[in-house]
Protein backbone atom coordinates (compact mmCIF):
# COMPACT_ATOMS: atom_id res chain seq x y z
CA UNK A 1 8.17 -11.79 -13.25
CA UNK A 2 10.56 -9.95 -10.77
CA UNK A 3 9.18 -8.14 -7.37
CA UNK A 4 10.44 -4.97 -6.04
CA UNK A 5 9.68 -4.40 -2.45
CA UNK A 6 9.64 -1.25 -1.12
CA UNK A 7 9.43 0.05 2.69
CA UNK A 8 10.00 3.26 4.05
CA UNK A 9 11.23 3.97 7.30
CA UNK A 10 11.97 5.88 10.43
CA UNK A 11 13.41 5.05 13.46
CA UNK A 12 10.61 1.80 13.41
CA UNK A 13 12.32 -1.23 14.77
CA UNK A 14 8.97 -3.53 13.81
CA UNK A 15 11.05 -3.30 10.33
CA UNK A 16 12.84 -6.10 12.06
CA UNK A 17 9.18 -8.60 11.98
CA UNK A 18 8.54 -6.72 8.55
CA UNK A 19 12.03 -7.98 6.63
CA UNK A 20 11.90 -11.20 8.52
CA UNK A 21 8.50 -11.75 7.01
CA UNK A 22 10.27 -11.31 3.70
CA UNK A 23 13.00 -13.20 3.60
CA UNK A 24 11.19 -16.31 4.93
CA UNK A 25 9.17 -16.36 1.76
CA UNK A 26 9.39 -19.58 -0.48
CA UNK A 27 10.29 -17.52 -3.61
CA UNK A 28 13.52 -15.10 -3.88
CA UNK A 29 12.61 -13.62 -6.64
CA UNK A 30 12.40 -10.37 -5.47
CA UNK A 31 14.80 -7.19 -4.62
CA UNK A 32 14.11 -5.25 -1.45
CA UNK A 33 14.33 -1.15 -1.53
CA UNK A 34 14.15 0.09 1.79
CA UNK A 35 14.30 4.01 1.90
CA UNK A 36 15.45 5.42 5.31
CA UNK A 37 14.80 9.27 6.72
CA UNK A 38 18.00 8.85 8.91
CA UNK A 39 17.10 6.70 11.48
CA UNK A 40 18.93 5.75 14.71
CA UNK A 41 21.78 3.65 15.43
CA UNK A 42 19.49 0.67 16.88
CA UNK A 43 17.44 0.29 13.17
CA UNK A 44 20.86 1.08 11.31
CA UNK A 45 21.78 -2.37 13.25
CA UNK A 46 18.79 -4.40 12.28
CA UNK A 47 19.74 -3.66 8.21
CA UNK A 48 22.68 -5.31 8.72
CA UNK A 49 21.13 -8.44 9.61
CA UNK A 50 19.03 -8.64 6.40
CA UNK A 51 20.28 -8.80 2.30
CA UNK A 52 18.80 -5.60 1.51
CA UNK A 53 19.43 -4.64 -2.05
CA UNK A 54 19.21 -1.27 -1.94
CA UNK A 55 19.14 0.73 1.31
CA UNK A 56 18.45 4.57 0.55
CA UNK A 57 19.05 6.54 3.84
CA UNK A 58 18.47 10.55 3.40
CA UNK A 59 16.23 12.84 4.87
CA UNK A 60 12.69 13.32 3.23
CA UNK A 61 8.96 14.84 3.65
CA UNK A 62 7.34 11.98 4.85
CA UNK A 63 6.15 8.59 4.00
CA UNK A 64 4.82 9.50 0.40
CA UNK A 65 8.14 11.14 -0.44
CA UNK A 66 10.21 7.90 0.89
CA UNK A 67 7.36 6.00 -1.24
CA UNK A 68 8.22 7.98 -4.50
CA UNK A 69 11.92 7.61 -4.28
CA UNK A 70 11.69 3.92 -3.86
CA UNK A 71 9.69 3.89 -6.88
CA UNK A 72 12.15 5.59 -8.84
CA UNK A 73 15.22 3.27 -7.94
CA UNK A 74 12.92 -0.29 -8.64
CA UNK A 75 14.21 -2.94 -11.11
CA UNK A 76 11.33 -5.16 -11.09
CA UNK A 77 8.26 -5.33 -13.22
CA UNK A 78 5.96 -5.94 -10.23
CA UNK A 79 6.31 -3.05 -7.07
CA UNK A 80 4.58 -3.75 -3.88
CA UNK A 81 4.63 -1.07 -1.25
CA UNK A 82 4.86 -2.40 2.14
CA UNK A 83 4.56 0.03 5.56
CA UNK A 84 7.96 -0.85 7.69
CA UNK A 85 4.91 -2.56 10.67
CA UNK A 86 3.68 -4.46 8.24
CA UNK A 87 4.24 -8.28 7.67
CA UNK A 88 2.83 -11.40 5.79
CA UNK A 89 1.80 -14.29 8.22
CA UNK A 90 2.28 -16.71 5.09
CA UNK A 91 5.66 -17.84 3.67
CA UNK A 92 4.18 -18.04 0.52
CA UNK A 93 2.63 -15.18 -0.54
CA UNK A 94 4.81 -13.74 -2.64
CA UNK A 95 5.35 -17.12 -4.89
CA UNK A 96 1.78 -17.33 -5.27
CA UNK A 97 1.79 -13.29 -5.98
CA UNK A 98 4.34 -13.63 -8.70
CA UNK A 99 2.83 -16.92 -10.22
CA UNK A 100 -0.65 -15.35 -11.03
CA UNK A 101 1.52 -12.93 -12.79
CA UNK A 102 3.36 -15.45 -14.75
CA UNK A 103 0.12 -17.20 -15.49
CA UNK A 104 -1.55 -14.59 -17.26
CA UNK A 105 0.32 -11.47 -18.83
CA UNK A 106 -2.79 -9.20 -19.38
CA UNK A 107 -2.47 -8.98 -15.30
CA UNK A 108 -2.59 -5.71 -14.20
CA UNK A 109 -2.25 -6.47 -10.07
CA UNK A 110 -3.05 -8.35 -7.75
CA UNK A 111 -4.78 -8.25 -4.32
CA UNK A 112 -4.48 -9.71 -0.45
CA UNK A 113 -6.52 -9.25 2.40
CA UNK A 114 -5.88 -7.36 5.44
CA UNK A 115 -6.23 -7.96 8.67
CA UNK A 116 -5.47 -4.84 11.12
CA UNK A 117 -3.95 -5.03 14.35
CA UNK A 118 -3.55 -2.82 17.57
CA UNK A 119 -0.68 -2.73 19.52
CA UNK A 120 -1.22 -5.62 21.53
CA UNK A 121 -1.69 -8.05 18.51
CA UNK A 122 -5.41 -7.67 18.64
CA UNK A 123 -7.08 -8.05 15.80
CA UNK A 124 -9.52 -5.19 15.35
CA UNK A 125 -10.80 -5.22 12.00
CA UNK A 126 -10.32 -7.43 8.77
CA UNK A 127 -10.59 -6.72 5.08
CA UNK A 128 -11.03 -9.38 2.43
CA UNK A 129 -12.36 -7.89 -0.74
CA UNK A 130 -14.35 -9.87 -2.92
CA UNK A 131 -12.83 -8.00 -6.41
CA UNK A 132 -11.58 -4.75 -6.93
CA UNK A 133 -11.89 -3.11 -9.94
CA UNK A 134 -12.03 1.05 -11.05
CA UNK A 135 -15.71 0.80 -10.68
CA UNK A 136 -15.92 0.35 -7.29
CA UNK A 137 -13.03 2.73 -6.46
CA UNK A 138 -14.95 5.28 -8.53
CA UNK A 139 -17.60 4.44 -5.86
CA UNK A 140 -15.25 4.44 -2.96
CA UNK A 141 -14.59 1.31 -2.26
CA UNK A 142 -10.79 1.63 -2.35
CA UNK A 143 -8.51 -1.53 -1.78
CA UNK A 144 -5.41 -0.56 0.94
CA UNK A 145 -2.87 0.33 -0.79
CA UNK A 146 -0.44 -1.88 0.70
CA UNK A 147 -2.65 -4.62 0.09
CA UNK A 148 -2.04 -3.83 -3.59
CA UNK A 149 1.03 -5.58 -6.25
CA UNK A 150 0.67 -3.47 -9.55
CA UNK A 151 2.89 -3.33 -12.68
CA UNK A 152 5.80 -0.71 -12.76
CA UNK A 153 4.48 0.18 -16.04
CA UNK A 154 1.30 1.28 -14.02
CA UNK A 155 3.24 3.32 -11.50
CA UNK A 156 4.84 4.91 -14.62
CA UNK A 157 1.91 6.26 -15.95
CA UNK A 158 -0.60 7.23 -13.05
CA UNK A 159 2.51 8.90 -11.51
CA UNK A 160 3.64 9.84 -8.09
CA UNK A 161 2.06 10.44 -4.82
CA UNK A 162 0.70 13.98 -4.09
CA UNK A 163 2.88 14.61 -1.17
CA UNK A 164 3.81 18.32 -1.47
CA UNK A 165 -0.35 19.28 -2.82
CA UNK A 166 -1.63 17.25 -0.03
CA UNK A 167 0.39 17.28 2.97
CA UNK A 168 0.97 13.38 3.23
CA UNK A 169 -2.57 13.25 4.04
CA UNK A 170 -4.47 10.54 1.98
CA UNK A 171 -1.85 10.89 -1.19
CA UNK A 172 -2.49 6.91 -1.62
CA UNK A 173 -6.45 7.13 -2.34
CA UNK A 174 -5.49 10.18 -4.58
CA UNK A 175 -3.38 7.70 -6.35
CA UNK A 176 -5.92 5.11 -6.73
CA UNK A 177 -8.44 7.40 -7.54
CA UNK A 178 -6.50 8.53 -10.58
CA UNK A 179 -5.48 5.12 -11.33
CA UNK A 180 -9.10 3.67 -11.59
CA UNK A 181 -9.78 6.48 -14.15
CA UNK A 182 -6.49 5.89 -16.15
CA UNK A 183 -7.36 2.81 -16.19
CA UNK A 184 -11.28 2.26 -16.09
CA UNK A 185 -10.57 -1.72 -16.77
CA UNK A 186 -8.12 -2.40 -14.71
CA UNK A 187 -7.53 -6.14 -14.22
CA UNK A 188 -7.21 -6.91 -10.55
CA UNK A 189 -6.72 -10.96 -9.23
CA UNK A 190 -8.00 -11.27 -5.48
CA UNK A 191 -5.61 -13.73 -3.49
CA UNK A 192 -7.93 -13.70 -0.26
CA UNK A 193 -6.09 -16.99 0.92
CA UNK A 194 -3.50 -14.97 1.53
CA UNK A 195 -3.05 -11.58 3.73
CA UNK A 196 -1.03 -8.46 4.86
CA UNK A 197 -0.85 -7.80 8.64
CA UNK A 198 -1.07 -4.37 9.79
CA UNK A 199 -1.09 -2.29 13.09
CA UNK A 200 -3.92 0.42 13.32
CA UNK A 201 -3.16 3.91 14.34
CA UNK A 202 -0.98 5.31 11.19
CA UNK A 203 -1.03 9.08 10.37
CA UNK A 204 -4.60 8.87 8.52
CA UNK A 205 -6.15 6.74 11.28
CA UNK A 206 -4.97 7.94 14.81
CA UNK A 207 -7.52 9.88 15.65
CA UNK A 208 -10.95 11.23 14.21
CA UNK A 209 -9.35 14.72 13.81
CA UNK A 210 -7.31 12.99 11.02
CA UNK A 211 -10.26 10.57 9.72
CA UNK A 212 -12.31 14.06 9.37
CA UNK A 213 -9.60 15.34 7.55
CA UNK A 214 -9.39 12.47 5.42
CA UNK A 215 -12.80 12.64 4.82
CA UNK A 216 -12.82 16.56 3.35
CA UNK A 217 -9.93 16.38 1.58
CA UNK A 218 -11.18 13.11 -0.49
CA UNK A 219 -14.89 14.84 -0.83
CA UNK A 220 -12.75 17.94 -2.55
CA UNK A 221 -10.23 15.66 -4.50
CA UNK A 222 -13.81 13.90 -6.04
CA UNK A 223 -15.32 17.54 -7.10
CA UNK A 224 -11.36 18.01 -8.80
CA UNK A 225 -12.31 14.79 -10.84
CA UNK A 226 -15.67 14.97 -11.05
CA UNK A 227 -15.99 14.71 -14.61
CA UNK A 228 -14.44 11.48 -14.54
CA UNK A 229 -16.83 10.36 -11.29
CA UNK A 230 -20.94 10.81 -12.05
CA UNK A 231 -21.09 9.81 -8.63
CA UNK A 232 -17.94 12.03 -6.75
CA UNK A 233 -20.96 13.49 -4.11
CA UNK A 234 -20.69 10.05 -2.65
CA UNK A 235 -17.13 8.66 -3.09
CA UNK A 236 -16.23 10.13 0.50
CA UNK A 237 -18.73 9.29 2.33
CA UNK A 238 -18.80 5.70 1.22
CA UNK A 239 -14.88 5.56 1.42
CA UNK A 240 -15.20 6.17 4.77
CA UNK A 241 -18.56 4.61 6.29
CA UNK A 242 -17.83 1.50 4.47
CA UNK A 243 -15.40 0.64 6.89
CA UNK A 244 -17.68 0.50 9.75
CA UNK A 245 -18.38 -3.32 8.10
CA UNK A 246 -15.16 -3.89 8.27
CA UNK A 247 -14.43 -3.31 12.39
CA UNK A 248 -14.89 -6.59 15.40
CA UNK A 249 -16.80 -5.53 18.08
């Protein structure tokens, strides 16, 4: 089973931590897509120091956009989207990843924790799930998506993110959201020895002007689907309440 990596990026230079993570891992059997909005000179330079295999620098709409056209130019049969401030702790996450794969071929994904940190290497809240499955998505209990190895052939049929519709804003629980009625069996491993570190304050959670946002535009997405989602009244405000658990005071 072959891993496609991709990262979208601009003008980040914690893409530097975020590759290095990458190419320490045990396993190399993976190709790296990193899709670039025209970045400066100074990140241009840190590419250089890394094997990438494909290195896609044009302008774009935003992260979802940079998302979809890695998507499009993947090789692998496994793609895991990775956020260019991201980075695994563990040098052996991905050979673990892929070997669950190998193991059983009915696998649809699997799953890592999360642990989210602020810009002083804080941690401020973790996430370890204990499954994740359409059900609970169709509850609002939605995995991050970055957290998240699925199938190409998944990808392929749930299809891309919402950018245009939806501004950039929440286009990745859209996703899901479609994907856990695609698929309303979806078969998920949870690797919780293993995790994804991330820094807090993206475009969705900045500020509670953009959580509230969040918040409406996911209530309005569930009414879209709501034949698919008995519950949809209750997908947003779960979504985002259940991640008060999640926070360390």
């Amino acid at each position: 089973m072959h891993l496609s990596i991709v990262i979208p990026n601009y003008n980040d230079i914690r893409i530097e931590r975020t590759l290095n993570s990458i190419y320490s891992q045990t396993t190399k059997n993976f190709e790296v897509i990193v899709v670039d909005a025209c970045s400066n000179e100074r990140v241009q330079e840190i590419y250089k120091k890394f094997p990438i295999n494909k290195l896609i620098i044009e302008k774009d709409h935003g992260i979802f956009d940079a998302l979809n056209k890695g998507i499009q130019n993947v090789a692998g049969d496994v793609i895991y989207l990775m956020g260019s401030d991201d980075y695994l702790p563990n040098n052996n996450t991905l050979f673990d990843v892929i070997q669950q794969f190998d193991k059983n071929t009915f696998l649809d994904g699997v799953c890592i924790g999360c642990e989210f940190i602020n810009h002083k290497g804080k941690i401020i809240r973790k996430w370890y799930p204990n499954s994740v499955s359409s059900k609970k998505i169709k509850l609002g209990i939605f995995p991050p998506h970055f957290s998240l190895f699925i199938k190409k052939d998944i990808y392929n049929k749930v299809g891309q993110f919402q950018y245009k519709e939806f501004k950039n804003v929440a286009c990745d629980i859209f996703w899901l959201l479609d994907l856990a009625i695609i698929y309303p069996q979806i078969n998920v491993q949870v690797l919780n020895q293993h995790y994804l570190i991330m820094e807090y304050g993206g475009s969705s959670t900045g500020s509670y002007k953009a959580v509230i946002k969040q918040f409406i535009l996911v209530f309005k997405y569930s009414f879209r689907k709501s034949k698919a989602l008995p519950l949809w009244f209750l997908l947003s405000p779960i979504r985002t309440f259940s991640k008060i658990f999640q926070f360390k005071f």
